[in-house]
Protein backbone atom coordinates (compact mmCIF):
# COMPACT_ATOMS: atom_id res chain seq x y z
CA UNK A 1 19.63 14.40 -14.36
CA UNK A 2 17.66 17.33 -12.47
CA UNK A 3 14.89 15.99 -10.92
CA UNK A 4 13.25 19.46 -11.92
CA UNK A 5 13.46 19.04 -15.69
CA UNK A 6 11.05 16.52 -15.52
CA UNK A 7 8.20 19.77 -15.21
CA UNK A 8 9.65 20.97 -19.11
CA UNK A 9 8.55 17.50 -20.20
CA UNK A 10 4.98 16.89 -19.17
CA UNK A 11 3.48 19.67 -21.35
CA UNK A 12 0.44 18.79 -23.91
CA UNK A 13 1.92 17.64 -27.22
CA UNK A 14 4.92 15.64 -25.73
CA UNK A 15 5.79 11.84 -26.40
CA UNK A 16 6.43 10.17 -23.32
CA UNK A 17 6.94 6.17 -23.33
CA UNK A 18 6.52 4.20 -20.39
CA UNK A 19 8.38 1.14 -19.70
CA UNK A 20 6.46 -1.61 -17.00
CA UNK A 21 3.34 0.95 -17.83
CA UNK A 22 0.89 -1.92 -16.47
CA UNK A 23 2.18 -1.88 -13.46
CA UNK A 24 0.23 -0.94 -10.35
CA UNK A 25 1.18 2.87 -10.03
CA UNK A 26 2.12 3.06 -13.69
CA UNK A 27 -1.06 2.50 -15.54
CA UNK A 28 -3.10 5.48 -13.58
CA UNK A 29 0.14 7.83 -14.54
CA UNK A 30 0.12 6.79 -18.12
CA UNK A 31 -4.36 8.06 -17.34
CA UNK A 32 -3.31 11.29 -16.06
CA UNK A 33 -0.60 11.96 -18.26
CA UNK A 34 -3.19 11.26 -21.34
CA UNK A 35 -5.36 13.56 -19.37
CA UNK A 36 -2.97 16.08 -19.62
CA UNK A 37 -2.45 16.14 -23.19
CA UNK A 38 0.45 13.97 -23.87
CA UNK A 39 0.50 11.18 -26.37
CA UNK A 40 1.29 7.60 -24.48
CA UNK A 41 2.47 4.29 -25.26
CA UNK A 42 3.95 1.89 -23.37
CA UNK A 43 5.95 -1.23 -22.99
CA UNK A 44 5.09 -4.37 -19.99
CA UNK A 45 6.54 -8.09 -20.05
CA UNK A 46 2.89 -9.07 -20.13
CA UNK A 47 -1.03 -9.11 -21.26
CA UNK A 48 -2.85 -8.05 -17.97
CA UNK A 49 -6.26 -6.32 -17.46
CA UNK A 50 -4.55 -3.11 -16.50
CA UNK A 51 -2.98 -2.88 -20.37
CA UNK A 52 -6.26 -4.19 -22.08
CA UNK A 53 -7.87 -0.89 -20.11
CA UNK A 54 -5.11 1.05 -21.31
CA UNK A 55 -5.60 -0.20 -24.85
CA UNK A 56 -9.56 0.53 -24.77
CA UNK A 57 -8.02 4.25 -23.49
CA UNK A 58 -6.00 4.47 -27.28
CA UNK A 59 -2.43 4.34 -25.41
CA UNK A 60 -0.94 1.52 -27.74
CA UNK A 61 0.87 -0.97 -25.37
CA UNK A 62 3.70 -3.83 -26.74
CA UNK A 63 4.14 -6.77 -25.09
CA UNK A 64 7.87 -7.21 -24.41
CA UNK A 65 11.08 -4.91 -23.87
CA UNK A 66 12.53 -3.85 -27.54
CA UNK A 67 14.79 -0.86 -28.18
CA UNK A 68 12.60 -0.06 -31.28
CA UNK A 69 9.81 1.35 -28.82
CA UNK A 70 11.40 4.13 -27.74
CA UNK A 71 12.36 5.47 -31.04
CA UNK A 72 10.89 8.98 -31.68
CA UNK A 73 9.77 9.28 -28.09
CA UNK A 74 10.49 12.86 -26.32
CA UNK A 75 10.88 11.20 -22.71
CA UNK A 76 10.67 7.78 -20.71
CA UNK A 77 9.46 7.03 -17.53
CA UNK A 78 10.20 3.55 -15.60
CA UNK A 79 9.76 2.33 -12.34
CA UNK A 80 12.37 1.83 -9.87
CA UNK A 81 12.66 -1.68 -10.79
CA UNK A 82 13.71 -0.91 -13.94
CA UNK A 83 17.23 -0.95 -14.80
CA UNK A 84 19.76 0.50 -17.29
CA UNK A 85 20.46 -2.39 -18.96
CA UNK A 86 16.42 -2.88 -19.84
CA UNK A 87 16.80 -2.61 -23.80
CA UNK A 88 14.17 0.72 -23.69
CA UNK A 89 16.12 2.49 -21.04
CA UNK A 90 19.34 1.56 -22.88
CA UNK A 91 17.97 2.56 -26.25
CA UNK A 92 16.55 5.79 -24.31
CA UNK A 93 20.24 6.51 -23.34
CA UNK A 94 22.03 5.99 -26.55
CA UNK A 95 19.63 8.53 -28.37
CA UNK A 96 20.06 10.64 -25.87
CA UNK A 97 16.21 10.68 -24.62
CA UNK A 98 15.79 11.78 -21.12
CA UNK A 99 14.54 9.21 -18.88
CA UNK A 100 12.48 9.64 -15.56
CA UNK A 101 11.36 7.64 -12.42
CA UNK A 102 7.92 7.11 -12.13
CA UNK A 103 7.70 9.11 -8.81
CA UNK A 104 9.30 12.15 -10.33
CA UNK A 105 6.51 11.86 -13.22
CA UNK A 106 3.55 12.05 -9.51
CA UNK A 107 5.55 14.82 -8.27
CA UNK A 108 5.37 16.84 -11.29
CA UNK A 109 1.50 16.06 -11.64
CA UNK A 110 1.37 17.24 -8.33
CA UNK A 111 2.69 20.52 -8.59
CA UNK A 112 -0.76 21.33 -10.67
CA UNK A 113 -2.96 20.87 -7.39
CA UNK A 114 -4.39 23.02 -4.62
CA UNK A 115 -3.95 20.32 -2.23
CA UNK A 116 -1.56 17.38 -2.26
CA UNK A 117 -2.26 14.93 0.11
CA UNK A 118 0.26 12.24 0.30
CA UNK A 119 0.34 9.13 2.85
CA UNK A 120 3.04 7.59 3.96
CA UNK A 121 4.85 5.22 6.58
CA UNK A 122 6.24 2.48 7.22
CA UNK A 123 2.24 0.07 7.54
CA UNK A 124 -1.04 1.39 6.71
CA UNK A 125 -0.43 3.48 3.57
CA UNK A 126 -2.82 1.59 1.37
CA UNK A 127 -5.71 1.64 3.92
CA UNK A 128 -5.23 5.04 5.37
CA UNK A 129 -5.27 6.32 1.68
CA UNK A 130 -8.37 4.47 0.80
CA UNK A 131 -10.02 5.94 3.84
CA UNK A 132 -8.89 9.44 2.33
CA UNK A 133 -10.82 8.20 -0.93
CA UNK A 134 -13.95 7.76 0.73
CA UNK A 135 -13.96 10.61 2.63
CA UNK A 136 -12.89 12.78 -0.30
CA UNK A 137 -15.56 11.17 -2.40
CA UNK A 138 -18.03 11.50 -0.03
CA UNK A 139 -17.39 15.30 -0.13
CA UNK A 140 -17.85 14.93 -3.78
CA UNK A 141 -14.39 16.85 -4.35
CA UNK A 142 -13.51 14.67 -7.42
CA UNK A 143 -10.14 14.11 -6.49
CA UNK A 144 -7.82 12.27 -8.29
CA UNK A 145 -6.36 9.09 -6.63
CA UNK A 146 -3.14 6.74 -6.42
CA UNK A 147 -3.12 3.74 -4.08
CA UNK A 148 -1.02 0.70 -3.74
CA UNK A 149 -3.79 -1.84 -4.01
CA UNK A 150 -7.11 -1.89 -5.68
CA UNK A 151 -10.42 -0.41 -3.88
CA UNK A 152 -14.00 -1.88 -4.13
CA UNK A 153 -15.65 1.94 -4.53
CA UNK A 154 -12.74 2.90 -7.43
CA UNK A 155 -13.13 -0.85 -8.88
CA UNK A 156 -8.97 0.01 -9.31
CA UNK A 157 -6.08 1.53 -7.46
CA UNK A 158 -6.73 4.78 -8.95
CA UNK A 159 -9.06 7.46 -10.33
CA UNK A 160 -8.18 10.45 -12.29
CA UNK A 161 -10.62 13.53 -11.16
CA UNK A 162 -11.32 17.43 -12.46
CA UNK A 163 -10.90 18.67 -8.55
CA UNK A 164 -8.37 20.53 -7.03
CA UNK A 165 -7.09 17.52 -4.81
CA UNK A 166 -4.66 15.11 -5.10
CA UNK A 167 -4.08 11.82 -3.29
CA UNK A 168 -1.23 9.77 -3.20
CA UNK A 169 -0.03 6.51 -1.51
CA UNK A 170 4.03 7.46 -0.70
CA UNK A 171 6.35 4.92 -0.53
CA UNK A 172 9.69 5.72 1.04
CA UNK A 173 11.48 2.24 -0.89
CA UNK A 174 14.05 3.93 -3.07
CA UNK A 175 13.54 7.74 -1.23
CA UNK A 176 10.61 7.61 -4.20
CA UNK A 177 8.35 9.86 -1.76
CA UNK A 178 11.34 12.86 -2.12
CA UNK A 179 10.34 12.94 -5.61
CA UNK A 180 6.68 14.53 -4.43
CA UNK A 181 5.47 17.75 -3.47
CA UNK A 182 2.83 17.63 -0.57
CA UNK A 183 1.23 20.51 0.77
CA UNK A 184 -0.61 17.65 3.87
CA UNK A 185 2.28 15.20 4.34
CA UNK A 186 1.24 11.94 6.89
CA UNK A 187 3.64 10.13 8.76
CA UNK A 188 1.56 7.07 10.30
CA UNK A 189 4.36 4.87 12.17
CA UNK A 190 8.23 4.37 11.38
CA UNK A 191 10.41 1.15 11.54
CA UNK A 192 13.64 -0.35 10.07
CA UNK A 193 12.08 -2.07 6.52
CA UNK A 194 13.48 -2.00 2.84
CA UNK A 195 16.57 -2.96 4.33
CA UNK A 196 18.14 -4.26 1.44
CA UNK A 197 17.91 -0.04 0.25
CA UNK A 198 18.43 1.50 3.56
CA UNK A 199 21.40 0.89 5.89
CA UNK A 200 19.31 1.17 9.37
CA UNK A 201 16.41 2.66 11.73
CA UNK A 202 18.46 6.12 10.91
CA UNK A 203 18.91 6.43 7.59
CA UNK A 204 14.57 5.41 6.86
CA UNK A 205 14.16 7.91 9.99
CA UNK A 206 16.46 10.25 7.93
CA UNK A 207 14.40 9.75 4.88
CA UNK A 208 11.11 10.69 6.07
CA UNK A 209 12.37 13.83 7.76
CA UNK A 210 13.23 14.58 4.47
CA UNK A 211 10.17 13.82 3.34
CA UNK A 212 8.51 16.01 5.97
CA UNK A 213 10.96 18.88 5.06
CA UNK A 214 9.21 18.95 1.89
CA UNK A 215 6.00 20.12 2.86
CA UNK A 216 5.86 24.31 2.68
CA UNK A 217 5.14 26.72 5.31
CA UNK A 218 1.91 27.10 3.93
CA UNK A 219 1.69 23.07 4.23
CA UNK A 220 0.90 21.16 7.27
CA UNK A 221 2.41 18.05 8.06
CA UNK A 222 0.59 15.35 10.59
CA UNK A 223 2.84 12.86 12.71
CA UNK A 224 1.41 10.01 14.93
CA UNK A 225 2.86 11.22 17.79
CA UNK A 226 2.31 8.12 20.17
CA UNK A 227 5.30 6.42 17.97
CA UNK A 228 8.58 7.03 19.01
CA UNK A 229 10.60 6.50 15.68
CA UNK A 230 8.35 8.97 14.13
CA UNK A 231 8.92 11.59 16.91
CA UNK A 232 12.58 11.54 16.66
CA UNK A 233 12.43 11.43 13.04
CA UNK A 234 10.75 15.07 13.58
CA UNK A 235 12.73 16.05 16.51
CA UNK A 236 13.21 19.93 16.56
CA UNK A 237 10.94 20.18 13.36
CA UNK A 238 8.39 23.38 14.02
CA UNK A 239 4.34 22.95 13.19
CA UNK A 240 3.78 19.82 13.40
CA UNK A 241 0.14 18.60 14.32
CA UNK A 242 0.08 15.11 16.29
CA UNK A 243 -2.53 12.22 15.81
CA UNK A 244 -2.96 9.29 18.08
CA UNK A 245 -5.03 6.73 19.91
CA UNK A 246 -5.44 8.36 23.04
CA UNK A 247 -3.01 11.59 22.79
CA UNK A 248 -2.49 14.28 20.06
CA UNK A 249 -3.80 17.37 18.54
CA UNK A 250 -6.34 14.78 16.76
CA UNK A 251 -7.01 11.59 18.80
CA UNK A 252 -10.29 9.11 19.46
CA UNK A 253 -12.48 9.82 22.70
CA UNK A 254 -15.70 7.83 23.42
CA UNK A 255 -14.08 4.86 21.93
CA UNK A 256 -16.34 1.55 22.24
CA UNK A 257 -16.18 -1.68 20.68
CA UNK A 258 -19.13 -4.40 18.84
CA UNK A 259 -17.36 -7.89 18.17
CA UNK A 260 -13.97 -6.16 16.89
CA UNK A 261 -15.45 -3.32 15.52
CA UNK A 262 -15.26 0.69 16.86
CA UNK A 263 -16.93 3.77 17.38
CA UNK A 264 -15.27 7.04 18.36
CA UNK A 265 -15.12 10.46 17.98
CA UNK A 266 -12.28 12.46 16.70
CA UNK A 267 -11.79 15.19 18.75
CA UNK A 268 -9.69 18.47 17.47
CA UNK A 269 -8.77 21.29 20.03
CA UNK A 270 -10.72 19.34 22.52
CA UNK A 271 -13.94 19.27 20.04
CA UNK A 272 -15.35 16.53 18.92
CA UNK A 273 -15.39 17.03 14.70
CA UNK A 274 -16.76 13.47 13.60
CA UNK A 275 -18.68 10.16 15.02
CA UNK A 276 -16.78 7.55 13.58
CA UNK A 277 -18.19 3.87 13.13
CA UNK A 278 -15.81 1.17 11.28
CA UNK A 279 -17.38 -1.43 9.35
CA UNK A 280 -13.07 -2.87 9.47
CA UNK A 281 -11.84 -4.35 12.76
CA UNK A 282 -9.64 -3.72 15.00
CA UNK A 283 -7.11 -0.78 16.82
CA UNK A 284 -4.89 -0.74 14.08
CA UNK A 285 -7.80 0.56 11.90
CA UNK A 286 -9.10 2.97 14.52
CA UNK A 287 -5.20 4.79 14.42
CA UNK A 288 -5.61 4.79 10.63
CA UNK A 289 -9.12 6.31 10.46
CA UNK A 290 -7.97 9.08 13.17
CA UNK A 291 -5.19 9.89 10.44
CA UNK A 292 -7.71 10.00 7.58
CA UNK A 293 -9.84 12.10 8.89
CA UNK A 294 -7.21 14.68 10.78
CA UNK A 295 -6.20 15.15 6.89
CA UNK A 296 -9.36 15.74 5.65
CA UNK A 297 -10.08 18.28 8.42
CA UNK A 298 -6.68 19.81 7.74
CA UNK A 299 -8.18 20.12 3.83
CA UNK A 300 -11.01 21.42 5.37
CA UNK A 301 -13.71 18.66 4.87
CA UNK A 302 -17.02 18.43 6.74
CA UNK A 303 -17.60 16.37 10.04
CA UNK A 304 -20.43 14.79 7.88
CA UNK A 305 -18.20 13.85 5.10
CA UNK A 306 -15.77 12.30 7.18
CA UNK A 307 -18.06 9.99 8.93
CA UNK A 308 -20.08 8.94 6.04
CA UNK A 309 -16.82 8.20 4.02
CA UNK A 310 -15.66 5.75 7.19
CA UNK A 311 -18.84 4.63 7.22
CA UNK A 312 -18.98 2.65 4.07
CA UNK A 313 -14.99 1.90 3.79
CA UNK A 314 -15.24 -1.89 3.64
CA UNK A 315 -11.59 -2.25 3.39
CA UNK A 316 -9.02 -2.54 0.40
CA UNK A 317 -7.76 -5.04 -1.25
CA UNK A 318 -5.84 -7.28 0.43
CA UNK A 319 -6.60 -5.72 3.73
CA UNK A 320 -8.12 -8.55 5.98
CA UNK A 321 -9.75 -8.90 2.83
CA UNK A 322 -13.04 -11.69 2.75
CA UNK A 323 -12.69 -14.28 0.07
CA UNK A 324 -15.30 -16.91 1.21
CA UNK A 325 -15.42 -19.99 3.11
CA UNK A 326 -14.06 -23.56 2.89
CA UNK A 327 -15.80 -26.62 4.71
CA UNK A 328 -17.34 -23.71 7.54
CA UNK A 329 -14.25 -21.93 7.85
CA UNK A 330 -13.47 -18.33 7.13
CA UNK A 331 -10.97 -17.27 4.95
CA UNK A 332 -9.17 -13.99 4.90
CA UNK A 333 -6.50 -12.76 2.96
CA UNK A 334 -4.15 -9.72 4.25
CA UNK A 335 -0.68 -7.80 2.56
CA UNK A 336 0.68 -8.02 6.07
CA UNK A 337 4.39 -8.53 5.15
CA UNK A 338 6.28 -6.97 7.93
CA UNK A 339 6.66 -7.94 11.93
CA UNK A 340 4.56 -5.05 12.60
CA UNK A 341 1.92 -5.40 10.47
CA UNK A 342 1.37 -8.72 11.39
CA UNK A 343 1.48 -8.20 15.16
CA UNK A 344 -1.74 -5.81 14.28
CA UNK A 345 -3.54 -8.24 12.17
CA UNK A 346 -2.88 -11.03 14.30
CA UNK A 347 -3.68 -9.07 17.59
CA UNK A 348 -6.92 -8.38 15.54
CA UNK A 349 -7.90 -11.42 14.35
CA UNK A 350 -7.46 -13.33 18.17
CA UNK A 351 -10.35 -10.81 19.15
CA UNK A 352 -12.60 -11.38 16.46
CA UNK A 353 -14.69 -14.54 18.34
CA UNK A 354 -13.32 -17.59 16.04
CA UNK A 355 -12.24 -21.14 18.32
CA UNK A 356 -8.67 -21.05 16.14
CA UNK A 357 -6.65 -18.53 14.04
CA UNK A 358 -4.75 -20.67 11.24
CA UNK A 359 -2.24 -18.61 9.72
CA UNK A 360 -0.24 -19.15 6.09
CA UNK A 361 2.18 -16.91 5.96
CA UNK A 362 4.35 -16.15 2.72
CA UNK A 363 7.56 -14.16 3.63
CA UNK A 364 8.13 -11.29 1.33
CA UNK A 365 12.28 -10.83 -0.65
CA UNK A 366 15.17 -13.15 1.42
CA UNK A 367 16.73 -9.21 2.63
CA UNK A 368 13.76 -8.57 4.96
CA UNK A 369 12.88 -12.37 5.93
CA UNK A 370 16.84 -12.53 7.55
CA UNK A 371 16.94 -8.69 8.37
CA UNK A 372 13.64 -9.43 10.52
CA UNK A 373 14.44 -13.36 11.20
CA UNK A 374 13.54 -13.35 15.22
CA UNK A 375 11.14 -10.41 15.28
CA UNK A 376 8.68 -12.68 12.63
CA UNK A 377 9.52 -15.64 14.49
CA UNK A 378 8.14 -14.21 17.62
CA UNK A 379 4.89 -12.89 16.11
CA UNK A 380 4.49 -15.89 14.17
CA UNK A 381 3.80 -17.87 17.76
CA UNK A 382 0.68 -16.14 18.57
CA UNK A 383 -2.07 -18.13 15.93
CA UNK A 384 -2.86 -21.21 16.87
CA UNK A 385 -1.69 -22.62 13.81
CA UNK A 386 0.51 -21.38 11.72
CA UNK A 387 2.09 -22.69 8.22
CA UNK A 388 4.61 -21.25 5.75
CA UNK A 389 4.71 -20.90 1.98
CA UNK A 390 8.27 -20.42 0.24
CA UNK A 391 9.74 -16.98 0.48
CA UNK A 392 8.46 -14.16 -2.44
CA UNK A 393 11.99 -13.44 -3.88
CA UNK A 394 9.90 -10.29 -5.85
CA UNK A 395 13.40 -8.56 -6.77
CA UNK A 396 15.56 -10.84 -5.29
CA UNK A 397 17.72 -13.37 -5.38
CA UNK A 398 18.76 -15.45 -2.80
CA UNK A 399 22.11 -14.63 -1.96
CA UNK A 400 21.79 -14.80 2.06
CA UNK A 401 20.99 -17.90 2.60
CA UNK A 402 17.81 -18.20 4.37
CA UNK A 403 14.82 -19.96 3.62
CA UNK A 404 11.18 -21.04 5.60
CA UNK A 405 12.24 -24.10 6.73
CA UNK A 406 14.69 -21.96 8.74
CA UNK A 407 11.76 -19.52 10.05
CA UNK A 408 9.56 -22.77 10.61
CA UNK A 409 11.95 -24.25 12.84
CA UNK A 410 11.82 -21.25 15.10
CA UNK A 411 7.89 -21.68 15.77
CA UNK A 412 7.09 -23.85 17.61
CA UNK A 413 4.50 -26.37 15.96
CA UNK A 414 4.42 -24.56 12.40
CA UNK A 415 5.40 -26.31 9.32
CA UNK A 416 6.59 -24.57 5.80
CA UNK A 417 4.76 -26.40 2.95
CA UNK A 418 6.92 -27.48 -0.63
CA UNK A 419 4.80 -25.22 -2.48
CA UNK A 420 1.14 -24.09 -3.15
CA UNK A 421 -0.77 -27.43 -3.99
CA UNK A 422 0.46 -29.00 -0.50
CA UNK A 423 -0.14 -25.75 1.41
CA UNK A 424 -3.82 -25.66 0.06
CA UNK A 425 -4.33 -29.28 0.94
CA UNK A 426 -2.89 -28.79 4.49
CA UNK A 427 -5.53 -25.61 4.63
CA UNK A 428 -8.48 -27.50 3.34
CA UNK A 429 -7.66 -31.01 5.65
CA UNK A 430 -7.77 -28.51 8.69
CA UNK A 431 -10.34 -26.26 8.21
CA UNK A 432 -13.45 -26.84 10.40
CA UNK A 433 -16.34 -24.35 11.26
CA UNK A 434 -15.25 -21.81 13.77
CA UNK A 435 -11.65 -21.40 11.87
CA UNK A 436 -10.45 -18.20 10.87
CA UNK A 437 -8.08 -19.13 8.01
CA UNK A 438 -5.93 -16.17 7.06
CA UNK A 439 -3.43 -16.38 3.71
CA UNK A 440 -1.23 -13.46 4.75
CA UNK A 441 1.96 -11.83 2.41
CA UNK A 442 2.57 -9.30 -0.20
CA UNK A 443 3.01 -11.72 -2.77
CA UNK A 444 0.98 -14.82 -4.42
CA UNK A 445 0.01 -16.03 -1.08
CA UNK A 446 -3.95 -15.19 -2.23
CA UNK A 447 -4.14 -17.27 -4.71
CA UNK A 448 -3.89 -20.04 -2.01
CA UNK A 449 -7.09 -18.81 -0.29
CA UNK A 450 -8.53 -18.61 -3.86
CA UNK A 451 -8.05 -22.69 -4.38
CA UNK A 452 -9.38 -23.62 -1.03
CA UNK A 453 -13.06 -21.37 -1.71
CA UNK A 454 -12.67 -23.21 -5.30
CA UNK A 455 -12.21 -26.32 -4.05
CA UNK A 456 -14.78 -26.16 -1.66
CA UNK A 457 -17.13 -25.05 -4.02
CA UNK A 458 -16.25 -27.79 -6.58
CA UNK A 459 -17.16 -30.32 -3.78
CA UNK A 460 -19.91 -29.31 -2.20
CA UNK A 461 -20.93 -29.28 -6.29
CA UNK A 462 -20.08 -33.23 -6.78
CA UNK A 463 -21.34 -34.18 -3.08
């Protein structure tokens, strides 16, 4: 099916049903698709906050996957994860009922914006698009909003706004970012991931040169040009303006540090535009914030705006994210699920001050744990402790063979725990003031961090 049909479809007055609509990037879509005068209902394999909001909103929600839901419905729209053989999408096909992909739904909602700022890369997404927030709602441009993760100032992932912005989180897994249609497209960093969907480096360089291609002359697209990956994604590729640390069209001057944390300025055309001070540690952040806030000048944004929003980003969810203490340590949870990501958040942590980093790390799908095997292994050395829970299988099962014990036995010292109880008790029997514990994965792994602030609690209660 045409990926432009979907635009004939989200009109006022149509019935659109979506399947998995509590899902992270599906219950602000069902929002905005209410907002826009369609009548919504939805289907999700469970009872979760996000459908109880969605409820209080009048979009009636089932719990469970029946063919009956779909009856009478003009279109559906699933996520990636969801199949053919799903008894709604099946149902959908048999009465001939045009289904969409959830990104194709964004990229039609997009097409209704002045400005369509959309994020993407391989790390950093989620926190470079909640710096966008902030600096857009700083402005006060009421713009509407879709991360991957849930931010303190939006209480959510998303917010659905009367301004002419847009800004979206753009994941490359599945090509769902070709679905989109930015006028400011971000690149922030490259790298061979979602293996188990794309064959090589080449083919996700391929992808986001796609994704570039998509931006129109009137557009602007900004590349970190300090990575390499990124550059020869864009090789030959006219109009491109460069970010980076030290080099670019936007980069940080003036850059000084305060136990982990920065200040810069971002300097455009040799200008300084904003004073930036981080209240989140680390270089890493300081190459995100640089990106934010070249996009917001491209959207033309005040200096002032951009370093007020900075200013009072505290992080997002799940980004070196505080969740308390346990016996004097310090524990931290981060979404850091790829070699990359981890090398930043560990290379942060180590200059943060704490006597020992203890890290629990919970691979994320069997694909990228053996795709990735030595790169992890190596990064994995650098705490001074480090643990493993069992590997997230998310959509997976696992038919390659590979589990932590085989990634523990690469690291020197580190141990991979039976399961969650006997990783928290590990955790807790270690921790001693001056630790920086950090629970680190895309999957459960917080909940980990979550029992050892409980149990601390719960004891210091009966002591």
């Amino acid at each position: 099916m045409a990926i432009d049909r979907i635009h004939d479809y989200i009109v006022p007055g149509k019935r659109a049903h979506l399947v998995g609509i509590g899902g992270v990037s599906m219950s602000p879509l069902a929002e905005v698709l209410q907002g826009e005068g369609l009548i919504i209902s939805g289907s999700d394999m469970k009872e979760s906050p996000a459908v109880e909001h969605l409820r209080s909103l009048g979009i009636p929600v089932t719990i469970g996957h029946l063919p009956e839901n779909v009856a009478g419905k003009d279109l559906v729209i699933r996520t990636a994860a969801v199949h053919d053989s799903n008894p709604e999408i099946a149902a959908a096909h048999a009465a001939g009922i045009p289904v969409f992909e959830r990104a194709q739904a964004w990229g039609s909602i997009m097409r209704r914006y002045e400005n369509a700022l959309c994020i993407s890369g391989t790390h950093g997404k989620t926190t470079t698009t909640s710096m966008c927030t902030h600096i857009a709602m700083a402005a006060r441009i009421d713009p509407t909003v879709m991360i991957g993760g849930t931010l303190p100032i939006l209480g959510t992932g998303h917010r659905v706004g009367k301004g002419k912005t847009i800004i979206l989180e753009s994941c490359e897994y599945c090509n769902s970012f070709l679905s989109f249609y930015p006028t400011v497209a971000v690149i922030l960093n490259i790298e061979a991931d979602h293996l188990d969907f794309f064959k090589d480096l080449d083919d996700v360089e391929h992808s986001f040169r796609a994704f570039a291609d998509l931006v129109p002359q009137s557009g602007t697209v900004l590349a970190n040009g300090e990575d390499e990956n990124t550059m020869a994604a864009l090789k030959g590729k006219e109009d491109v303006l460069t970010f980076g640390l030290h080099h670019g069209d936007f980069h940080a001057e003036n850059l000084t540090w305060d136990h982990g944390f920065p200040s810069f300025d971002v300097v455009w055309n040799d200008e300084p535009k904003a004073h930036i001070t981080l209240q989140v540690p680390g270089e890493h952040n300081v190459k995100n914030a640089i990106a934010a806030a070249a996009a917001a000048l491209v959207l033309g944004i005040p200096g002032w705006a951009i370093q007020q929003g900075l200013q009072d980003f505290r992080g997002a969810g799940r980004r070196f994210e505080f969740k308390g203490k346990a016996k004097g340590a310090d524990i931290y949870d981060d979404y850091a699920h790829h070699p990359g990501e981890l090398k930043a958040l560990l290379g942060m942590a180590s200059n943060l001050g704490y006597q020992r980093v203890i890290c629990a790390f919970q691979p994320h799908t069997y694909t990228r744990t053996k795709a990735l095997f030595d790169e992890f292994a190596e990064v994995l050395k650098k705490p001074d402790v480090t643990f493993l829970a069992q590997i997230f299988a998310a959509r997976e099962t696992n038919e390659v063979g590979i589990s932590s014990d085989d990634l523990a036995a690469a690291i020197p010292g580190a141990k991979a725990a039976a399961n969650f109880a006997q990783l928290t008790d590990w955790l807790y029997d270690m921790a001693q003031p001056g630790d920086l514990i950090l629970t680190v994965g895309a999957g459960d792994i917080y909940t980990v961090g979550e029992a050892l602030v409980q149990r601390d609690r719960e004891n210091q209660t009966n002591a």
